[in-house]
N, C-alpha and C. Protein backbone atom coordinates (compact mmCIF):
# COMPACT_ATOMS: atom_id res chain seq x y z
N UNK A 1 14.64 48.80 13.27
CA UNK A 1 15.47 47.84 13.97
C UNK A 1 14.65 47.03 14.98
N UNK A 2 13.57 47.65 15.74
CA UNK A 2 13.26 47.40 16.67
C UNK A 2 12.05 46.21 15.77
N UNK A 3 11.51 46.40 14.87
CA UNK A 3 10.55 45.45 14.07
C UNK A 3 11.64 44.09 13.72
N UNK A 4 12.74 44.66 13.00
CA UNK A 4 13.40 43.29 12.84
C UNK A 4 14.14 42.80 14.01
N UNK A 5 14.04 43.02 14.80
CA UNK A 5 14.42 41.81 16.59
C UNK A 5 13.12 41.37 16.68
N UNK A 6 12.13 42.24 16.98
CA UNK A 6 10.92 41.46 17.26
C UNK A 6 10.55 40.29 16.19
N UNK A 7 10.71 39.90 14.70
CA UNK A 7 10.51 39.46 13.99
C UNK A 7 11.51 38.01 14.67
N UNK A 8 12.59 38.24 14.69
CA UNK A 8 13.73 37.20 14.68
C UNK A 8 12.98 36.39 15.55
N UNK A 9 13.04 37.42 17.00
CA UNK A 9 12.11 36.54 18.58
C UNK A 9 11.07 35.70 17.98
N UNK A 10 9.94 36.26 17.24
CA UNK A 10 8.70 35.31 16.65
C UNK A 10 9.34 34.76 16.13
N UNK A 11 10.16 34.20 15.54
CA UNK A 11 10.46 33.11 14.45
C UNK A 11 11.09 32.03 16.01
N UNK A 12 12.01 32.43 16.49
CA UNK A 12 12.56 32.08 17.51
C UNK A 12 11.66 31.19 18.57
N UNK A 13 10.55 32.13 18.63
CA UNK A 13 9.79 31.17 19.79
C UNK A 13 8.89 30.36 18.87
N UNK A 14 8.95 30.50 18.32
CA UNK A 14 7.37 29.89 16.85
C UNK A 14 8.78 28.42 16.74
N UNK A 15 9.55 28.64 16.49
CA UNK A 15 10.91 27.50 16.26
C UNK A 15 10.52 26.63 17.44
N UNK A 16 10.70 27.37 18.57
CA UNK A 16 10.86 26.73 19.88
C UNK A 16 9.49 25.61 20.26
N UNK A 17 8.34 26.42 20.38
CA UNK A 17 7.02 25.81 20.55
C UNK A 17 6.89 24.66 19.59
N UNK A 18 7.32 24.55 18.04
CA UNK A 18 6.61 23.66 17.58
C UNK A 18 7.48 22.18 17.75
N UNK A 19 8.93 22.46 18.34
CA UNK A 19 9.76 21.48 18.98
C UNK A 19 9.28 20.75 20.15
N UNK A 20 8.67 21.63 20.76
CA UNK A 20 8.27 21.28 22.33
C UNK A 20 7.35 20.22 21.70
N UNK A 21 6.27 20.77 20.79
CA UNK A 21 5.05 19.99 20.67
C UNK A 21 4.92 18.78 19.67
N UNK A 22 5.96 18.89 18.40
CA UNK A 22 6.30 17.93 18.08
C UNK A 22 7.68 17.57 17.98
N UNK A 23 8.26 17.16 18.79
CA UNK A 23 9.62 16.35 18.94
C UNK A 23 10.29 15.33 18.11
N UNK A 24 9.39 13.93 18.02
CA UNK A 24 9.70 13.70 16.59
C UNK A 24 9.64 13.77 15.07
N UNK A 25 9.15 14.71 15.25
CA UNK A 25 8.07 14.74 14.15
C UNK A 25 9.31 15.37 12.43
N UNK A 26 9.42 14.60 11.51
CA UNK A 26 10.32 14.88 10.50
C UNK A 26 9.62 15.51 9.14
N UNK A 27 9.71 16.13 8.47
CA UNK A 27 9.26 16.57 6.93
C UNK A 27 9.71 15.68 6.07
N UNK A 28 8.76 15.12 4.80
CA UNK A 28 9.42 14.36 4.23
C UNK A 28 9.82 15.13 3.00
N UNK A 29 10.32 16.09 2.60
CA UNK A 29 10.79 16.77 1.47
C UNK A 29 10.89 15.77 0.01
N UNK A 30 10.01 16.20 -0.97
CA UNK A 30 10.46 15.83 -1.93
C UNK A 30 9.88 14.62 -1.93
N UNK A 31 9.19 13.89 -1.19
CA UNK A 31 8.69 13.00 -1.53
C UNK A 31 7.21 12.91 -0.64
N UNK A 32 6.50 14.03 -1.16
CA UNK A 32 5.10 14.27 -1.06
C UNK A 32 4.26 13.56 -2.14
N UNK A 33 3.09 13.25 -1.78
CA UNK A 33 2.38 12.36 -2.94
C UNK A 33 1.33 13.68 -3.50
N UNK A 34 1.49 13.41 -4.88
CA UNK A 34 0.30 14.17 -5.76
C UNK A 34 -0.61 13.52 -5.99
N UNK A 35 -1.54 14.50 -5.66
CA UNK A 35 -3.43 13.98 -5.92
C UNK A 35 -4.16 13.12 -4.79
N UNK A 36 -3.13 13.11 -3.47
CA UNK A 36 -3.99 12.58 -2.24
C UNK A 36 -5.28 13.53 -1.99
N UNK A 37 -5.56 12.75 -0.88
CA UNK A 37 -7.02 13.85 -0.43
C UNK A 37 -6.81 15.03 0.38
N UNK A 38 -7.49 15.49 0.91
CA UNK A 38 -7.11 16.98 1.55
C UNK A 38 -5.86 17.43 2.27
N UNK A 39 -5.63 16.41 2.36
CA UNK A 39 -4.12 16.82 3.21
C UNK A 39 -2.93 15.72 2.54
N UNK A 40 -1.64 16.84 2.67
CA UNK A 40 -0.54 15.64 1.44
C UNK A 40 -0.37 14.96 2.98
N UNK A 41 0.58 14.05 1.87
CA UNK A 41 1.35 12.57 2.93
C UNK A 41 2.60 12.43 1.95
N UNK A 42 3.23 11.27 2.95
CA UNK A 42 4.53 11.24 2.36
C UNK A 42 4.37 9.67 1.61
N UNK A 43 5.10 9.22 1.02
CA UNK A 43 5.45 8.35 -0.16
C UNK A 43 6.81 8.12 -0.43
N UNK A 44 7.07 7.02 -0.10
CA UNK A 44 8.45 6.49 -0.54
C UNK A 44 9.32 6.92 -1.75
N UNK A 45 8.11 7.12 -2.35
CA UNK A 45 8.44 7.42 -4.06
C UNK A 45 8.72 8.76 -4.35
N UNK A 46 9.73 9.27 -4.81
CA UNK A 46 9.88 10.74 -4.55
C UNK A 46 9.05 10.85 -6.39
N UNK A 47 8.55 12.08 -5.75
CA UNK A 47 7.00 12.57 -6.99
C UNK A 47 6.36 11.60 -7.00
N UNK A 48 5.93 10.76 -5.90
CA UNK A 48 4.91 9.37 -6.11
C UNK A 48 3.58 10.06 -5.93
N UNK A 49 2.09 9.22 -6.78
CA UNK A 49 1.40 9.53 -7.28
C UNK A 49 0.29 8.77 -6.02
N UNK A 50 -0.57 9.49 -5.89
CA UNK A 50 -1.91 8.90 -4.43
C UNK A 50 -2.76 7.63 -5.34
N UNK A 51 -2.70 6.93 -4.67
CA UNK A 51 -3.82 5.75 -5.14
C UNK A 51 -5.09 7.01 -4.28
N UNK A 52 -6.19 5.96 -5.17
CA UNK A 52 -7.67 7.01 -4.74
C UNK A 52 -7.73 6.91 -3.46
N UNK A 53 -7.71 5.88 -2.39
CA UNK A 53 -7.67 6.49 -1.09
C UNK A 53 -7.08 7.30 -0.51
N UNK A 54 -5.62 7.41 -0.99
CA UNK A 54 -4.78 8.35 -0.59
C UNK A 54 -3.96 7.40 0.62
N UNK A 55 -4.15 6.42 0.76
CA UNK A 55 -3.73 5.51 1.74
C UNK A 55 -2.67 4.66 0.77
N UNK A 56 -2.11 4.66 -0.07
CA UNK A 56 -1.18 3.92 -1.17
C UNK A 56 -0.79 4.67 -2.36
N UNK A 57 1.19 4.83 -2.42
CA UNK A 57 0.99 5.41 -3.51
C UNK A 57 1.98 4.34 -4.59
N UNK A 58 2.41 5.23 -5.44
CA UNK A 58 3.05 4.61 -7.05
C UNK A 58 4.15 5.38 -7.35
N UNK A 59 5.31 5.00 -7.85
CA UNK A 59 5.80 5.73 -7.99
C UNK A 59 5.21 6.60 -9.08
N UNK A 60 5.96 7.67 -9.61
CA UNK A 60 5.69 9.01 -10.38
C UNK A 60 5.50 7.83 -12.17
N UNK A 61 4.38 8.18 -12.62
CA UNK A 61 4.65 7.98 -14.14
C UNK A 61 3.38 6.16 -13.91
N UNK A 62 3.06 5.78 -12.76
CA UNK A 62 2.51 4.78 -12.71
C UNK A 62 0.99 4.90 -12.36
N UNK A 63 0.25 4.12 -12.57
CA UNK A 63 -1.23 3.99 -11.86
C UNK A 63 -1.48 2.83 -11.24
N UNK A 64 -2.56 3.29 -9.94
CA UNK A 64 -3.37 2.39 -8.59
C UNK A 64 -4.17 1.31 -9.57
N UNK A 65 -4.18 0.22 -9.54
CA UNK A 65 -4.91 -0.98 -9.61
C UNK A 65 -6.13 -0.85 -8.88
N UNK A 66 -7.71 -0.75 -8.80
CA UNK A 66 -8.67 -0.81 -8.58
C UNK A 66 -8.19 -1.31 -7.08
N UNK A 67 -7.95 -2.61 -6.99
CA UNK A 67 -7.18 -2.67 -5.36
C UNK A 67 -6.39 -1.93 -4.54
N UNK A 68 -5.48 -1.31 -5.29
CA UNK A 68 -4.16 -0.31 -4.61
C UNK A 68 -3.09 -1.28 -4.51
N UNK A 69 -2.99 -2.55 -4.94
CA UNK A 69 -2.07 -3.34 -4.61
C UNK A 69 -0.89 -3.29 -5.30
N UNK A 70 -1.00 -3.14 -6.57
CA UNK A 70 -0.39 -3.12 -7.37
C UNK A 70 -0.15 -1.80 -8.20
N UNK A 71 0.95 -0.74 -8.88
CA UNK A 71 1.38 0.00 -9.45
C UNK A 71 1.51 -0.59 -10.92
N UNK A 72 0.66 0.23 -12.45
CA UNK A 72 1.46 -0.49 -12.89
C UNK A 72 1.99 0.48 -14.50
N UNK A 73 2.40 0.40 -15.05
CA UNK A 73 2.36 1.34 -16.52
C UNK A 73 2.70 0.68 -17.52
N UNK A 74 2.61 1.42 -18.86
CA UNK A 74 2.81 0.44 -20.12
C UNK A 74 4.30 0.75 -20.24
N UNK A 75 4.91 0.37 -20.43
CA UNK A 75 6.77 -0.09 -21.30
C UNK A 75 7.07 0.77 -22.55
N UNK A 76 7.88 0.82 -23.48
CA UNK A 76 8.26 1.40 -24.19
C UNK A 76 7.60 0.65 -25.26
N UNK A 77 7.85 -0.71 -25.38
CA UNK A 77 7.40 -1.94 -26.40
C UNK A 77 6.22 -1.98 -26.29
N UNK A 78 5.52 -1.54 -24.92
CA UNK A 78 3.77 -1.63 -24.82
C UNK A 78 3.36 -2.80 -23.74
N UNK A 79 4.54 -3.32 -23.02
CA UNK A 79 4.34 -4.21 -22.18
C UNK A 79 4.17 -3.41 -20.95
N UNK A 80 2.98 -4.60 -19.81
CA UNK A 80 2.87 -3.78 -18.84
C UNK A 80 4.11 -4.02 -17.94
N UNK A 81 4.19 -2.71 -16.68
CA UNK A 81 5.39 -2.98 -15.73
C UNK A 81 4.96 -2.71 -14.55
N UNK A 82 4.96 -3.57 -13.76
CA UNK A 82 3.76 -3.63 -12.62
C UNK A 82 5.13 -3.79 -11.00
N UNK A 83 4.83 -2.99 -10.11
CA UNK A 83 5.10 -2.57 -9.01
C UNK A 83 4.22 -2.92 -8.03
N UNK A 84 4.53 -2.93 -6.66
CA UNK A 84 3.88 -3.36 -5.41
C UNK A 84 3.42 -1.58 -5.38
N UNK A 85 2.52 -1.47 -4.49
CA UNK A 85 2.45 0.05 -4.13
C UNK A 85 2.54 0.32 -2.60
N UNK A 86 2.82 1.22 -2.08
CA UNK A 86 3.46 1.34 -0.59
C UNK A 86 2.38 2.29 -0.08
N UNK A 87 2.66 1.89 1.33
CA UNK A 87 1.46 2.71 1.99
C UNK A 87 2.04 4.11 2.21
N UNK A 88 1.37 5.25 2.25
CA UNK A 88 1.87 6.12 2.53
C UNK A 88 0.99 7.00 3.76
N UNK A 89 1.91 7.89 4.45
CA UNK A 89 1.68 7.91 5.97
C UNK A 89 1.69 10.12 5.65
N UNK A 90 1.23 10.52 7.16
CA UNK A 90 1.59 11.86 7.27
C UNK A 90 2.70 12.71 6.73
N UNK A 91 2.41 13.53 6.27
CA UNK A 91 3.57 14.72 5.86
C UNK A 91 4.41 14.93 6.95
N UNK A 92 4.00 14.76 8.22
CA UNK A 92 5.46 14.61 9.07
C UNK A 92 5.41 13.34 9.40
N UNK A 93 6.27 12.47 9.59
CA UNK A 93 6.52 11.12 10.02
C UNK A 93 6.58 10.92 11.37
N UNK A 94 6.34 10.70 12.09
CA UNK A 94 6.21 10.36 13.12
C UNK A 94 7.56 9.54 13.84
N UNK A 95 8.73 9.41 14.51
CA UNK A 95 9.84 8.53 14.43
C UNK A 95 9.89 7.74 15.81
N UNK A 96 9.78 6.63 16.04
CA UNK A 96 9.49 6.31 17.24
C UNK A 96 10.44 6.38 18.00
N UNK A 97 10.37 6.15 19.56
CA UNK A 97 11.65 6.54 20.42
C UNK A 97 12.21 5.27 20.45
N UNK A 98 13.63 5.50 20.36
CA UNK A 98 14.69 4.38 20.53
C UNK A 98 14.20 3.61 21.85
C-alpha cells in the first residue's frame, strides 16, 4: 500500500513540475511527422511525412521536392498531384499568451 501512495505522489509531483515548467506547452497527438531528424515535430498533416530537413512536411502518401516547397505524388491515372508543404515545428507547440 505504502509503494502504491508513494507511486501516485511521484506521478503527482512529476504532473505538477512539468506544468510549472512548461505552461504552454501542448502535445500534438497524431500528428507527428515520420522520418524527421533526431527529434519528432509536429505537422499539420496527421501521419505527415519530414521533408529532408525535417523543417517541412507532406502530407502521408506524398514526397519533398528537392526545395521542400512543394508536396507532390502520382494520381491514380499517373498524373502528378502537387501540394504546398507546411513547416513543421516542436512536438510540443509552444501557444502564445493571449
Amino acid at each position: 500500500m505504502k509503494t502504491i501512495v508513494a507511486l501516485v505522489l511521484t506521478f503527482a509531483f512529476a504532473a505538477t513540475v512539468h506544468s510549472q515548467i512548461f505552461p504552454t506547452a501542448r502535445p500534438c497527438p497524431g500528428r507527428i511527422c515520420i522520418g524527421c531528424t533526431n527529434f519528432p515535430t509536429c505537422c499539420p498533416h496527421v501521419n505527415g511525412v519530414c521533408c529532408r530537413s525535417g523543417l517541412n512536411c507532406c502530407p502521408a502518401g506524398f514526397t519533398c521536392t528537392a526545395d521542400e516547397k512543394i508536396c507532390f505524388r502520382l494520381g491514380v491515372s499517373g498524373q502528378t498531384i502537387q501540394v504546398s508543404s507546411h513547416h513543421s515545428s516542436a512536438a510540443f507547440e509552444v501557444k502564445e499568451p493571449l
